[in-house]
N, C-alpha and C. Protein backbone atom coordinates (compact mmCIF):
# COMPACT_ATOMS: atom_id res chain seq x y z
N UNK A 1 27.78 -8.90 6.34
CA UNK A 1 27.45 -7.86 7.29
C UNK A 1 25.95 -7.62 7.27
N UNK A 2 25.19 -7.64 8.46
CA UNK A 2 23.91 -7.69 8.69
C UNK A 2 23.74 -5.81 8.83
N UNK A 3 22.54 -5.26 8.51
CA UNK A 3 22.43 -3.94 8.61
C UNK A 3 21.28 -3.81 9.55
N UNK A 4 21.85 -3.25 10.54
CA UNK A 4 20.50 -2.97 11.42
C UNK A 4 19.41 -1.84 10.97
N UNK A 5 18.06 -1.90 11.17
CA UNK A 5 16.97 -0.95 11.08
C UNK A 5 17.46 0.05 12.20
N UNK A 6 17.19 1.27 11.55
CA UNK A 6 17.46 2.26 12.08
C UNK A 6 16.89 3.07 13.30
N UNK A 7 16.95 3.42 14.44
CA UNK A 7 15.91 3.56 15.28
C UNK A 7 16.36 4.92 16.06
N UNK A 8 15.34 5.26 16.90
CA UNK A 8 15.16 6.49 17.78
C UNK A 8 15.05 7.84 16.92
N UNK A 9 15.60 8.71 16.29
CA UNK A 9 15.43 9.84 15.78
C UNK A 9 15.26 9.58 14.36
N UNK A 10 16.12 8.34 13.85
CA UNK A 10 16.21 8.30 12.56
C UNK A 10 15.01 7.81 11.86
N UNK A 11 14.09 7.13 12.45
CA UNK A 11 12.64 6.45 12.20
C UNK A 11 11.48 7.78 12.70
N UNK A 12 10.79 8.11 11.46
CA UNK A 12 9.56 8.63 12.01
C UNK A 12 8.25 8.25 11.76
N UNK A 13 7.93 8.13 13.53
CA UNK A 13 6.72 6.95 14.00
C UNK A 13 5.20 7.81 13.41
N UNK A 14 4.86 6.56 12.60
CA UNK A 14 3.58 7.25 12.08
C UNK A 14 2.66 7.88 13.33
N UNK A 15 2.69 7.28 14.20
CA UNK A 15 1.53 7.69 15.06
C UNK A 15 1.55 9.35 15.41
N UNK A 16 3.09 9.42 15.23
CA UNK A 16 3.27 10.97 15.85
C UNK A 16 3.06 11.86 14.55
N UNK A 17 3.48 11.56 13.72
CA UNK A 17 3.02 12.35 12.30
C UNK A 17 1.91 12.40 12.22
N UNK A 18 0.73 11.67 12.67
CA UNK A 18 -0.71 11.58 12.48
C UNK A 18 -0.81 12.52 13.63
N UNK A 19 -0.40 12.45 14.55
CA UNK A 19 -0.91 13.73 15.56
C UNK A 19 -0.58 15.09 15.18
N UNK A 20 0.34 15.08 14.28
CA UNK A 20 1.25 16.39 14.27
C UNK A 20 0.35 16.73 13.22
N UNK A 21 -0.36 15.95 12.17
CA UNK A 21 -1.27 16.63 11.21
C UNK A 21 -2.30 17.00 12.11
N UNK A 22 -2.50 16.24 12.48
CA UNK A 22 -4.38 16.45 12.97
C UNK A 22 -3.82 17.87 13.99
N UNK A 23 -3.14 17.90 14.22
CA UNK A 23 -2.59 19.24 15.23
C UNK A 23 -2.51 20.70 14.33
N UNK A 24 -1.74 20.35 13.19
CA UNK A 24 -1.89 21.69 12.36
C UNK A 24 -3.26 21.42 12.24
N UNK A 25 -3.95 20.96 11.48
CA UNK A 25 -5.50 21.28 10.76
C UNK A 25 -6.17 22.34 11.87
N UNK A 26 -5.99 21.35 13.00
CA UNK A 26 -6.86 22.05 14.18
C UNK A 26 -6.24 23.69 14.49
N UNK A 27 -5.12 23.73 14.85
CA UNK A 27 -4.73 24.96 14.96
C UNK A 27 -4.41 25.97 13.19
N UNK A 28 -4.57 25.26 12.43
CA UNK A 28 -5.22 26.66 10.90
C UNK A 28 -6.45 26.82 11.39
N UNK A 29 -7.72 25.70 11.88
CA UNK A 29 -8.54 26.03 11.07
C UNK A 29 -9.45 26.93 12.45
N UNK A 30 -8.65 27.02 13.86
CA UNK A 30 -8.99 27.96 15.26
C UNK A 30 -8.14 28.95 14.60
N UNK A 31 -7.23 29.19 14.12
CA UNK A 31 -5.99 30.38 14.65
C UNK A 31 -5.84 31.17 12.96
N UNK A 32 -5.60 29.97 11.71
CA UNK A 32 -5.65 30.74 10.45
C UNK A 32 -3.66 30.57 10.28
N UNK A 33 -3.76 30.67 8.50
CA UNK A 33 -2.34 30.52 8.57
C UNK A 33 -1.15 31.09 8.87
N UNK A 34 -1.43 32.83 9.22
CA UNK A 34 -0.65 33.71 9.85
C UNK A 34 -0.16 33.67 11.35
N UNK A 35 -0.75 32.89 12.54
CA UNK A 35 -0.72 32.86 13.66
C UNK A 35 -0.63 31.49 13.95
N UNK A 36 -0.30 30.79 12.96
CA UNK A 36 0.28 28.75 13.18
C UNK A 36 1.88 29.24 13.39
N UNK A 37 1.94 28.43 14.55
CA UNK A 37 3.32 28.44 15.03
C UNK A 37 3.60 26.78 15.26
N UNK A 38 5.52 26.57 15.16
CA UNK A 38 5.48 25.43 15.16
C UNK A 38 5.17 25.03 16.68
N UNK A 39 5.63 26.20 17.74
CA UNK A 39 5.58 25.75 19.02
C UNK A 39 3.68 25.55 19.48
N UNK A 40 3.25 25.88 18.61
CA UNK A 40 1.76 25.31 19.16
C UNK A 40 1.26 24.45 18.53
N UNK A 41 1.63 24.21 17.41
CA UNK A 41 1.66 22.56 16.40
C UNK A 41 2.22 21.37 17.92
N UNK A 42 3.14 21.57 18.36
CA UNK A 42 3.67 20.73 19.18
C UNK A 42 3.37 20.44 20.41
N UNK A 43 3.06 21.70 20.86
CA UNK A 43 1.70 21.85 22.23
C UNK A 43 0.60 21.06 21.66
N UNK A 44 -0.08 20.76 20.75
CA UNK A 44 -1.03 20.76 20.24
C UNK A 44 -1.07 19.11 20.33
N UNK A 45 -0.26 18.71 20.18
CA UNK A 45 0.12 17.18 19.46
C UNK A 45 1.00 16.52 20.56
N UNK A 46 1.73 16.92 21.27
CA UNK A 46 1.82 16.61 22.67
C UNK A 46 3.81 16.31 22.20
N UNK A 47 4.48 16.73 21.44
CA UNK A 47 5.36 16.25 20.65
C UNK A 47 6.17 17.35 21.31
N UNK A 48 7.34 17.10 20.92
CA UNK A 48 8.78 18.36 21.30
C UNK A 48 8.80 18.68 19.47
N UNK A 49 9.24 20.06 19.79
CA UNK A 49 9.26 20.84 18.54
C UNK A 49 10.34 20.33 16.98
N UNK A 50 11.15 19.38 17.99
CA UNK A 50 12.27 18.33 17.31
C UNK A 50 11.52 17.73 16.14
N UNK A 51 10.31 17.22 16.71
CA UNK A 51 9.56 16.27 16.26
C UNK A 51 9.33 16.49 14.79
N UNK A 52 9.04 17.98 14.90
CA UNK A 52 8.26 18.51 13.94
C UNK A 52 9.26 18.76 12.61
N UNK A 53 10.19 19.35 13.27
CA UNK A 53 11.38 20.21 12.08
C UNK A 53 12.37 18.45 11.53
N UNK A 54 12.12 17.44 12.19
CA UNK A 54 12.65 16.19 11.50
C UNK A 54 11.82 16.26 10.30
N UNK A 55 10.55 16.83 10.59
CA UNK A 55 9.52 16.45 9.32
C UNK A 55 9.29 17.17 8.17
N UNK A 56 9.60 18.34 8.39
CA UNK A 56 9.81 19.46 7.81
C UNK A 56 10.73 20.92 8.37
N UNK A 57 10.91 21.75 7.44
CA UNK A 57 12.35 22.60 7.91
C UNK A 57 11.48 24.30 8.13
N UNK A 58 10.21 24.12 8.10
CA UNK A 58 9.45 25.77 8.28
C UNK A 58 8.11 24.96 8.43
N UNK A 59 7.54 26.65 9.15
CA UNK A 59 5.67 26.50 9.01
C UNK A 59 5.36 26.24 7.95
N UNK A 60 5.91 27.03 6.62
CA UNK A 60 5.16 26.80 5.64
C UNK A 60 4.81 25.88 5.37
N UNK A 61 6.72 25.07 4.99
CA UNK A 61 6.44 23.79 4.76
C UNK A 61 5.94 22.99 5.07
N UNK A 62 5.76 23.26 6.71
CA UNK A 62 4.66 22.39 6.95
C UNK A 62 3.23 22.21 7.01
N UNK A 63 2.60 23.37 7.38
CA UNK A 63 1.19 23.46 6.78
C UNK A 63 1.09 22.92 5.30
N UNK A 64 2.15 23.78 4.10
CA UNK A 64 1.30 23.30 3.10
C UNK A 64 1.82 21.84 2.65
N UNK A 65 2.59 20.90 3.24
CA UNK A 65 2.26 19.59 3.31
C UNK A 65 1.35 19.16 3.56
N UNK A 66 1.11 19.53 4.78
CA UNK A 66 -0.14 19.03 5.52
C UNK A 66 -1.69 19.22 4.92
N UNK A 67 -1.61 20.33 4.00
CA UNK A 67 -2.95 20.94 3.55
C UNK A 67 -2.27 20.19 1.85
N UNK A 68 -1.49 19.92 1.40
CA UNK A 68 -1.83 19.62 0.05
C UNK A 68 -1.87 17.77 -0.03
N UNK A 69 -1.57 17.08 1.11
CA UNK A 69 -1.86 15.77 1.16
C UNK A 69 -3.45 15.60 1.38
N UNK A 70 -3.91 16.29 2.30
CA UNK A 70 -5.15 16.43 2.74
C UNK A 70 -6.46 16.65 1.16
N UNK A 71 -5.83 17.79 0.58
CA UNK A 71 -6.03 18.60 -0.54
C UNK A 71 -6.63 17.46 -1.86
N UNK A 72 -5.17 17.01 -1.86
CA UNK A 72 -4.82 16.16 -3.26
C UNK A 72 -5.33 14.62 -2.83
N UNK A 73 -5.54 14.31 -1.30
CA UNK A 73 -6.18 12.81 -1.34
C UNK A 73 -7.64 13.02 -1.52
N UNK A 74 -8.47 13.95 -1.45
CA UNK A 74 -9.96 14.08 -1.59
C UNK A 74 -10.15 14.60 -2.89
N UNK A 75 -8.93 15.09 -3.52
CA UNK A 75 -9.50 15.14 -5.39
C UNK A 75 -9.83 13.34 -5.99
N UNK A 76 -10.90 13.59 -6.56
CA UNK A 76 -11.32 12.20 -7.08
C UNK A 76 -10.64 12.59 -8.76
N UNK A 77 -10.78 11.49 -9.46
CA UNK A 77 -10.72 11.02 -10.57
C UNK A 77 -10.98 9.75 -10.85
N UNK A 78 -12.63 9.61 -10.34
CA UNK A 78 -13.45 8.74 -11.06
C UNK A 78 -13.33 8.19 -12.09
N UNK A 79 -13.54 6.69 -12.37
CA UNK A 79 -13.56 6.18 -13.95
C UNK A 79 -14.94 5.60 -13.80
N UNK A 80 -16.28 6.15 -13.79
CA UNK A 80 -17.74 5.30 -14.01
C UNK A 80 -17.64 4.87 -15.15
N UNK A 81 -16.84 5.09 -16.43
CA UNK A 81 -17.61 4.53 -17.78
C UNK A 81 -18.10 5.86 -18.48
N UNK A 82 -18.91 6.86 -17.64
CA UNK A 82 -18.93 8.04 -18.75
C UNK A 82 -18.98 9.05 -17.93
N UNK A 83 -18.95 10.43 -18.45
CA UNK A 83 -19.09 11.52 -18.05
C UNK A 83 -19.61 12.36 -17.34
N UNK A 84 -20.87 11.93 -17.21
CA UNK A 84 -21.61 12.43 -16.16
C UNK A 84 -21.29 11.47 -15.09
N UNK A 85 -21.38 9.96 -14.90
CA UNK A 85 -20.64 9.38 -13.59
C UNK A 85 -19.63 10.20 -13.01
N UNK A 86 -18.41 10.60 -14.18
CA UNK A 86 -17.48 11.20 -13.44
C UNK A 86 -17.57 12.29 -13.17
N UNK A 87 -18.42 13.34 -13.86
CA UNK A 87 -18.47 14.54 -13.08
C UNK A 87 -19.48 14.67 -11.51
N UNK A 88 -20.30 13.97 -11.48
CA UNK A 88 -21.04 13.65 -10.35
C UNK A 88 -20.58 13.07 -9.29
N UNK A 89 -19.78 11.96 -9.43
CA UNK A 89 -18.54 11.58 -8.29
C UNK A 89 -17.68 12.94 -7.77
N UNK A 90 -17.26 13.49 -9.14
CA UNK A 90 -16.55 15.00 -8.78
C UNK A 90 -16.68 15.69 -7.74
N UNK A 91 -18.23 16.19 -8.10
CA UNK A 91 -18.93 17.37 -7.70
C UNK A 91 -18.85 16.81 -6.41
N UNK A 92 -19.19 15.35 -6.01
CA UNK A 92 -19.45 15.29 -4.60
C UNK A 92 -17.97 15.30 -3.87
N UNK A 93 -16.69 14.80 -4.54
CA UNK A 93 -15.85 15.01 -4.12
C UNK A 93 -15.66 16.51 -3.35
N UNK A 94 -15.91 16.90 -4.63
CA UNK A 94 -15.24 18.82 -4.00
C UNK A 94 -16.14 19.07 -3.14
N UNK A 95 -17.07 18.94 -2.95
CA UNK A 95 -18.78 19.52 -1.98
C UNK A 95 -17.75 18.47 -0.52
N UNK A 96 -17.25 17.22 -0.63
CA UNK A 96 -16.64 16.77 1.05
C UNK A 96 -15.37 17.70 1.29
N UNK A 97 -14.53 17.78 0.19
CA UNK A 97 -13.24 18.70 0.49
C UNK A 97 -13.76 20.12 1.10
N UNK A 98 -14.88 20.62 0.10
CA UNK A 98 -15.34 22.47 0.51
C UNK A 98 -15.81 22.20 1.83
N UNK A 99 -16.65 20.88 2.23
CA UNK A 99 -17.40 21.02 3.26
C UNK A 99 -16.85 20.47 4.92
N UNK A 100 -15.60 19.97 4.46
CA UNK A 100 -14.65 19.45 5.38
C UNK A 100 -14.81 20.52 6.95
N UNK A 101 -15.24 20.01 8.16
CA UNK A 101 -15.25 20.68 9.32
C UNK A 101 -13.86 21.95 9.15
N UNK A 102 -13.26 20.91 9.03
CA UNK A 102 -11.57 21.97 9.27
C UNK A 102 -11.25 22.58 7.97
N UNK A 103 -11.04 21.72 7.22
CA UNK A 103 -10.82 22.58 5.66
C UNK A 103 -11.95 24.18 5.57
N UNK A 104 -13.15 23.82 5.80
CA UNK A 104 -14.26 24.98 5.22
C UNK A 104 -13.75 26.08 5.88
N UNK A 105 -13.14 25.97 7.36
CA UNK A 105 -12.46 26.65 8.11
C UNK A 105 -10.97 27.77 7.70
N UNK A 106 -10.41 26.56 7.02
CA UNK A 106 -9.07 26.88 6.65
C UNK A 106 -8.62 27.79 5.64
N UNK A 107 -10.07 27.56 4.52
CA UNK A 107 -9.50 28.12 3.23
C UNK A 107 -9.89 29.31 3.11
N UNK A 108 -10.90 30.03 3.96
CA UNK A 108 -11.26 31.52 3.37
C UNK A 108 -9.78 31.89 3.56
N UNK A 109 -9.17 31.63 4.67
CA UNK A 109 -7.80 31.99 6.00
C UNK A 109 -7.02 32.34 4.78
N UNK A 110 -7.07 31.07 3.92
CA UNK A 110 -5.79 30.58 3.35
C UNK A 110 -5.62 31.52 1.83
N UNK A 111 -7.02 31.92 1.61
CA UNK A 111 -6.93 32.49 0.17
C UNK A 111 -6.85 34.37 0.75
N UNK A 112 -7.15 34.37 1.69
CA UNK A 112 -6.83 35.78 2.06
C UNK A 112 -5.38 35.95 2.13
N UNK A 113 -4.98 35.10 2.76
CA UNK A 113 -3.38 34.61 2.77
C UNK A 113 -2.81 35.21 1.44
N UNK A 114 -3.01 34.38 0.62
CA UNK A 114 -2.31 34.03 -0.37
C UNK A 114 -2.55 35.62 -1.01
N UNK A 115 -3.86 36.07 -1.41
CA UNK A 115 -3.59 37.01 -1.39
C UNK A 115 -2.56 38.47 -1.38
N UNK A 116 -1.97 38.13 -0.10
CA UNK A 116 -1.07 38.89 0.57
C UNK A 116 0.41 38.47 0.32
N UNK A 117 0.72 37.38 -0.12
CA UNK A 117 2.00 37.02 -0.33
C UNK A 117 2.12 35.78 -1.27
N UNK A 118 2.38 36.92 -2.35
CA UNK A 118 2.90 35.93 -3.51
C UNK A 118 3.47 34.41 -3.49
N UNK A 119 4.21 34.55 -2.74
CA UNK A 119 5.24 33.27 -2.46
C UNK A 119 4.43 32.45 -2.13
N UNK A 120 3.61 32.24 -0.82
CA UNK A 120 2.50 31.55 -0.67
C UNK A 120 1.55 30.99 -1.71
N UNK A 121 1.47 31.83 -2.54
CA UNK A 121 0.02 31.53 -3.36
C UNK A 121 0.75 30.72 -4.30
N UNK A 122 2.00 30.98 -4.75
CA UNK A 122 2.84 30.08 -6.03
C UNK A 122 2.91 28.73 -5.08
N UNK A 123 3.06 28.51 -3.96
CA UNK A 123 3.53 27.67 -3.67
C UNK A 123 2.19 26.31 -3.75
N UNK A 124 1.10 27.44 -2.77
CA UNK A 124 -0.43 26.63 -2.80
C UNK A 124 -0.92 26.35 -4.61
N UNK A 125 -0.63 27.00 -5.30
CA UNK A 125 -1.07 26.48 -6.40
C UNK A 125 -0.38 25.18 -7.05
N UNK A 126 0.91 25.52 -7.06
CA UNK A 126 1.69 23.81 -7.62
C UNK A 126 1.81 22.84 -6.80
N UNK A 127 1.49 23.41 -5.12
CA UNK A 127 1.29 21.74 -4.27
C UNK A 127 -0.41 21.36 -4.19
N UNK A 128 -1.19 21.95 -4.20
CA UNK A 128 -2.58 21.41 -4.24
C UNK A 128 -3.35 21.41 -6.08
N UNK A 129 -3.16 23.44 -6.37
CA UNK A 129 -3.71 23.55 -7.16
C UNK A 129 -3.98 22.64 -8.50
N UNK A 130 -2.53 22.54 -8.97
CA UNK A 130 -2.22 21.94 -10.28
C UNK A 130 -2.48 20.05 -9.69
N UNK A 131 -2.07 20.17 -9.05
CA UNK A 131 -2.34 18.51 -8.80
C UNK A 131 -3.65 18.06 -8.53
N UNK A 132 -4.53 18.85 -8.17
CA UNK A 132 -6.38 18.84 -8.02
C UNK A 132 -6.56 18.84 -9.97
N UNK A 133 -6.45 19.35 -10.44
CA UNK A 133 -6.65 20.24 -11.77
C UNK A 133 -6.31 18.71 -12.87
N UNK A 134 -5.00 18.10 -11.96
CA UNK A 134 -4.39 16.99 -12.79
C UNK A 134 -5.89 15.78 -13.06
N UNK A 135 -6.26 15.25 -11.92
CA UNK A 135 -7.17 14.85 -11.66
C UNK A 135 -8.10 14.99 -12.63
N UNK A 136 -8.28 16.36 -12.37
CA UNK A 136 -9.63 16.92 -13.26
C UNK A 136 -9.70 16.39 -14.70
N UNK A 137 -8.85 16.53 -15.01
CA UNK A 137 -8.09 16.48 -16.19
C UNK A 137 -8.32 15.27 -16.79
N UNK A 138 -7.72 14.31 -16.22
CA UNK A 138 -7.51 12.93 -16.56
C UNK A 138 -9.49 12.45 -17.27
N UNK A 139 -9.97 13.32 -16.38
CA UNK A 139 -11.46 12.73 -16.48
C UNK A 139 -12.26 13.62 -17.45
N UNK A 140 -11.63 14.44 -17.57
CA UNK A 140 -12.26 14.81 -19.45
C UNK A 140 -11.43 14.66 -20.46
N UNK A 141 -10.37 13.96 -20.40
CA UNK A 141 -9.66 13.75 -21.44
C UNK A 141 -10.32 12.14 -22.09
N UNK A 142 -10.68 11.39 -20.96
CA UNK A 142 -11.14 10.20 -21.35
C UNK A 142 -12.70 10.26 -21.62
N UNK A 143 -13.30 11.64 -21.76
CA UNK A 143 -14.48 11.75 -21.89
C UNK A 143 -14.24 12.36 -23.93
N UNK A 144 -13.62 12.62 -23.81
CA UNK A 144 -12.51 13.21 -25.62
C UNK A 144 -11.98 11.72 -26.07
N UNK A 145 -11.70 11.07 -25.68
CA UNK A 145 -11.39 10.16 -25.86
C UNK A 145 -12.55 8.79 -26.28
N UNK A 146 -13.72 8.64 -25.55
CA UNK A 146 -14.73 8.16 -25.79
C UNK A 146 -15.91 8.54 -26.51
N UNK A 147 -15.70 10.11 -26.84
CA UNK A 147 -16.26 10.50 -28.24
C UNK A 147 -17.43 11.51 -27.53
N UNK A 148 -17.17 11.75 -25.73
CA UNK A 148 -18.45 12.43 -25.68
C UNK A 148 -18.17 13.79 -25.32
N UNK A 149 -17.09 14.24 -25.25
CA UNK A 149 -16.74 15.50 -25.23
C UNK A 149 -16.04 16.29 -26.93
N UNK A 150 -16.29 17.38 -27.29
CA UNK A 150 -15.74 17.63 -28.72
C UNK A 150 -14.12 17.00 -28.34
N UNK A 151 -13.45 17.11 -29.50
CA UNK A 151 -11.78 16.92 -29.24
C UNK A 151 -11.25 18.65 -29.06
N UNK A 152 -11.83 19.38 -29.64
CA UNK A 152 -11.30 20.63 -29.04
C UNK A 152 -11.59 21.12 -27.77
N UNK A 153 -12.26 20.42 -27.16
CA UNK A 153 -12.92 20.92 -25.44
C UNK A 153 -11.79 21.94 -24.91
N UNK A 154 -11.70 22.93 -24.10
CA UNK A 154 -10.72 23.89 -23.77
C UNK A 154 -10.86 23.16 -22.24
N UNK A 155 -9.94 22.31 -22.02
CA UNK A 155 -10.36 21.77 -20.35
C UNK A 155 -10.22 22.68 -19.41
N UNK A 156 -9.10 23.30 -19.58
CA UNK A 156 -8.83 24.71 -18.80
C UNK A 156 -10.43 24.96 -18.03
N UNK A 157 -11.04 25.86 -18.91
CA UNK A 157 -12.64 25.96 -19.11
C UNK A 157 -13.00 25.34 -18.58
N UNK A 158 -13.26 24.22 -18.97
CA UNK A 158 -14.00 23.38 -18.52
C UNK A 158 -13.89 22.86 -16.73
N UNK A 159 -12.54 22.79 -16.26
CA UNK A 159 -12.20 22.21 -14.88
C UNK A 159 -12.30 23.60 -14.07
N UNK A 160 -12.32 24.98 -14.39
CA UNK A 160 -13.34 26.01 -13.75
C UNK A 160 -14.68 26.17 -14.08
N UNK A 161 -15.70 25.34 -14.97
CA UNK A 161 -16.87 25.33 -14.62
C UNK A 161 -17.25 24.01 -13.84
N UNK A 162 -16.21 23.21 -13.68
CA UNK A 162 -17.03 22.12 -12.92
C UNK A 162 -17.10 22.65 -11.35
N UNK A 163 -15.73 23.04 -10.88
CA UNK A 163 -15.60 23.34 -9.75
C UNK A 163 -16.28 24.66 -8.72
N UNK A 164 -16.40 25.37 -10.04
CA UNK A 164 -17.13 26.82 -9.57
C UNK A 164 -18.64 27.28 -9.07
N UNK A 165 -19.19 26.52 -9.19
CA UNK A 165 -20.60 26.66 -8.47
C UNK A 165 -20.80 25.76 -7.24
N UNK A 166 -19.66 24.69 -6.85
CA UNK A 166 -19.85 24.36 -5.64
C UNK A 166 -18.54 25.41 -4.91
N UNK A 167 -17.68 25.91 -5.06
CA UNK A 167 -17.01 26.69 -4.62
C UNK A 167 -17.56 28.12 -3.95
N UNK A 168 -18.46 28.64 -5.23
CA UNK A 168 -19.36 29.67 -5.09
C UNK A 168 -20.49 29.45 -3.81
N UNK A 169 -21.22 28.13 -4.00
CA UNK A 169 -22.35 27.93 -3.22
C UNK A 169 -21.70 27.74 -1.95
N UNK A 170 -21.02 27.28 -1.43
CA UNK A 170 -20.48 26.38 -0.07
C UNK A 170 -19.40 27.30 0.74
N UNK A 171 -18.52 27.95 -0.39
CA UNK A 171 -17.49 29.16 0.36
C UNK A 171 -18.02 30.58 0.47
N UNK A 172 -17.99 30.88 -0.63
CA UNK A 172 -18.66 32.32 -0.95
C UNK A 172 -20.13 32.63 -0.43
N UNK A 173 -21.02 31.91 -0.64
CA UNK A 173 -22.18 31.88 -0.41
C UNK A 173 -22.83 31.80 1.57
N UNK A 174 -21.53 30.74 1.59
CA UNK A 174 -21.93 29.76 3.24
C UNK A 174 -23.07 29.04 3.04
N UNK A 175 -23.51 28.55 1.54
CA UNK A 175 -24.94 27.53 1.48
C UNK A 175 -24.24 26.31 1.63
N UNK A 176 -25.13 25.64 1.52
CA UNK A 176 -25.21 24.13 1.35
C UNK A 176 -25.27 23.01 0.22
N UNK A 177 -24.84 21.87 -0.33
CA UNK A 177 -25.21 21.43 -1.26
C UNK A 177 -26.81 20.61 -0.94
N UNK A 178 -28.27 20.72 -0.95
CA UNK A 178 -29.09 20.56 -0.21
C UNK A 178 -29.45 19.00 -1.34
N UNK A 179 -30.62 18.06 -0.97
CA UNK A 179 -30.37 17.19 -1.74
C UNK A 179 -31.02 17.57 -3.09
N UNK A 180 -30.65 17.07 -4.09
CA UNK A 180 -31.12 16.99 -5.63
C UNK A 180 -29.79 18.19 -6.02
N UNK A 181 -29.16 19.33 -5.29
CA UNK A 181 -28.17 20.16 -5.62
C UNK A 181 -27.32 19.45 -6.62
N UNK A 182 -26.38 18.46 -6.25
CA UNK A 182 -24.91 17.81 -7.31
C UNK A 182 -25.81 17.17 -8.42
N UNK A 183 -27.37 16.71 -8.14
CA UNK A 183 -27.98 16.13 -9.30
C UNK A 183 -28.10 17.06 -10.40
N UNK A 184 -29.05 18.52 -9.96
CA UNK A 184 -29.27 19.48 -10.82
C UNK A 184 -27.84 20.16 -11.54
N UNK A 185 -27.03 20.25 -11.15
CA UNK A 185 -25.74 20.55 -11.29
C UNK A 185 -24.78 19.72 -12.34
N UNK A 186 -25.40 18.57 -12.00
CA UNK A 186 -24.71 17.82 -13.18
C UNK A 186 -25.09 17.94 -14.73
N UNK A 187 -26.33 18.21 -14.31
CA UNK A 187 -27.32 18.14 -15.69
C UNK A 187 -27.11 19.65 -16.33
N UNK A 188 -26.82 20.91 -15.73
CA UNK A 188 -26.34 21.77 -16.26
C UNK A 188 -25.10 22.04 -16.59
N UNK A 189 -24.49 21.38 -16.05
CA UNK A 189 -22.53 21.16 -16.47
C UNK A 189 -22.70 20.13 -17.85
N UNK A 190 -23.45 19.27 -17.46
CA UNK A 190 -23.67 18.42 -19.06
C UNK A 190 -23.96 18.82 -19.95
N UNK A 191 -24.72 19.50 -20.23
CA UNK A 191 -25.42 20.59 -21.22
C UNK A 191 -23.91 22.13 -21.16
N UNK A 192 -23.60 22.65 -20.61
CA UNK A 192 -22.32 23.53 -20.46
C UNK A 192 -21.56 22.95 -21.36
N UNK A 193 -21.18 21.80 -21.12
CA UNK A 193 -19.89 21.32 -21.56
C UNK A 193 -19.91 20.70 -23.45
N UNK A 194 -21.38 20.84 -23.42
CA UNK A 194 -21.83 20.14 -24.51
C UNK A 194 -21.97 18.37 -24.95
N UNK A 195 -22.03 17.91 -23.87
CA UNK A 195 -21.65 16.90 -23.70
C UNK A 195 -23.19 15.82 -24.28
């Protein structure tokens, strides 16, 4: 017995999933995550609302798919060989994620959000948070591992001082990372960390 590939509803066509993302981003990062509806995700993307709930079963779920794929593919975890390579790859990582047209847009939205409803914020932390953090992670453990971080390093610590002065400068601030910024930055996270 030959099994046929499955077709019409049961197949979902990348092309339309790629619209249906690029459709949320655009409508969080005009409208914010309180006023994303699925019926304008679908206006948006040119799709019937079908489209959408095959892909997921709520807004939530679907924004924070959409925002923790987005999220978790621009966390780096560099392997240069040492520590400062990898925190400098880092830094520039998070400085494209913070500085993302749509993202820079999205997240004041999103942390005011969260803010306001618990459920949300548990949810944004174990689909982006902890999985950004994982990353982090991996790249000072092999810095403990190669003898240039102490073995007691508190990474915890440590993966909120790497991230926090481009967070500070770029969200909080509305600056810029200007050039020599991720250079000078590294060299004081190196010295921070004791490295």
């Amino acid at each position: 017995m030959t099994r046929r590939n499955p077709s019409g509803a049961a197949v979902l066509q990348p092309a339309i999933t790629e619209a249906i993302v690029e459709a949320v981003l655009d409508e969080m990062a005009e409208f914010g995550y309180a006023r994303l509806s699925m019926e304008a995700v679908a206006k948006r993307a040119g799709v019937s609302k079908s489209a959408l709930y095959r892909r997921w079963s709520s807004k939530q779920q679907m924004a924070l798919a959409v925002l923790a794929d987005f999220s978790v593919g621009q966390a780096a975890a560099p392997d240069t060989g040492s520590l400062r390579g990898d925190v400098r790859q880092t830094l520039e990582a998070v400085t494209r994620w913070l500085s993302h047209p749509r993202f820079s847009r999205i997240l004041p939205d999103l942390i005011a959000e969260m803010a306001r409803t618990p459920e949300l914020s548990e949810l944004v932390e174990s689909m982006i948070g902890r999985p950004r953090r994982e990353h982090g992670a991996a790249i000072l453990r092999r810095a403990i591992d190669r003898g240039e971080l102490a073995p007691d390093t508190d990474i915890d610590i440590a993966l909120d001082l790497i991230a926090a002065p481009v967070y500070w400068r770029l969200t909080i601030r509305d600056g810029e990372a200007e050039p020599g910024y991720l250079d000078k930055l590294t060299d004081v996270l190196m010295r921070a960390l004791g490295a």
